[in-house]
Protein backbone atom coordinates (compact mmCIF):
# COMPACT_ATOMS: atom_id res chain seq x y z
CA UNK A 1 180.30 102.71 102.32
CA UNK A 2 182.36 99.83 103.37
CA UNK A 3 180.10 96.30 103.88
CA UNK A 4 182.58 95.59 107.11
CA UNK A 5 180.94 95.66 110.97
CA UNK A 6 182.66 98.57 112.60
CA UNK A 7 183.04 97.17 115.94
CA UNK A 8 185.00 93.63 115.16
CA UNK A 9 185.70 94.44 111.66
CA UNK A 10 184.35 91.03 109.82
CA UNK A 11 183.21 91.42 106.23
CA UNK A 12 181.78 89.07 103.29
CA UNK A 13 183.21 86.01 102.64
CA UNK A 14 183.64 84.24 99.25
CA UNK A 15 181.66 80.86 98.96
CA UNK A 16 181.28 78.26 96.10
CA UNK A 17 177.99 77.09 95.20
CA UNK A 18 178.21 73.92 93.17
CA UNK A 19 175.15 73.35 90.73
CA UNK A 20 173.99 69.49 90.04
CA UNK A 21 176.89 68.93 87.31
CA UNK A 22 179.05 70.03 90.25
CA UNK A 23 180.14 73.65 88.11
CA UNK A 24 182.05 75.82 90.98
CA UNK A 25 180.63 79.28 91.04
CA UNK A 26 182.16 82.27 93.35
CA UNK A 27 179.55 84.46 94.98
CA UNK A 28 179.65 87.05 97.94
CA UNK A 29 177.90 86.29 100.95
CA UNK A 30 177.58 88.97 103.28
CA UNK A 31 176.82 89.97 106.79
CA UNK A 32 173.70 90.61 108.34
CA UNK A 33 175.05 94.87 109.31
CA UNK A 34 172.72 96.58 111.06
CA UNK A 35 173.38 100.42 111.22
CA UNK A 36 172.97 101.71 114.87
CA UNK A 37 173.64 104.78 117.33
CA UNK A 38 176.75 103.76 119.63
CA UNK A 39 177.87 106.53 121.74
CA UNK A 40 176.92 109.39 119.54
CA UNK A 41 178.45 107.80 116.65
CA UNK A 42 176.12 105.72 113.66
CA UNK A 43 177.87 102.60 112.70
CA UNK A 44 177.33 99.38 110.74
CA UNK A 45 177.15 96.20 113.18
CA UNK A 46 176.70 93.00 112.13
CA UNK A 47 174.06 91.72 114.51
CA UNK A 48 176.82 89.02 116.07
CA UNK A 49 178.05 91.91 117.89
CA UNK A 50 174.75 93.67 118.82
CA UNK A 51 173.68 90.00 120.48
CA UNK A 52 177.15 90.43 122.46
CA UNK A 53 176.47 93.93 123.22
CA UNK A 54 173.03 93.52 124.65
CA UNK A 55 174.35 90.25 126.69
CA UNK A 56 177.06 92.20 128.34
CA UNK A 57 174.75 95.11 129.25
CA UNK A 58 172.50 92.71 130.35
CA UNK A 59 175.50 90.61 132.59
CA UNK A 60 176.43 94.43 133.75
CA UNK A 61 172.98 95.30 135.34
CA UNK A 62 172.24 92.28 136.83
């Protein structure tokens, strides 16, 4: 299973923590992916979209 949001396709990013003696380490820092029903269909979405989802349903009702 991919760590990638289905819908706009963004996945982890590569960051450098520096400790006090300003040493660069790499690490992964991922999205927050939230698996949820869309249309039938389960799919990973990072919760960027979901806010953007439930605003335009929202805009679309009202």
């Amino acid at each position: 299973m991919s760590k990638k949001c289905d819908i706009c396709g963004r996945g982890a990013i590569i960051v450098i923590s520096r400790s006090h003696s300003m040493i660069a380490t790499k690490k992964k820092k991922y999205l927050n992916l939230q698996t949820k029903k869309i249309n039938g269909k389960r799919m990973k979405v990072c919760t960027a979209c979901l806010k953007t989802m439930i605003k335009k349903k929202e805009k679309a009702t009202a």
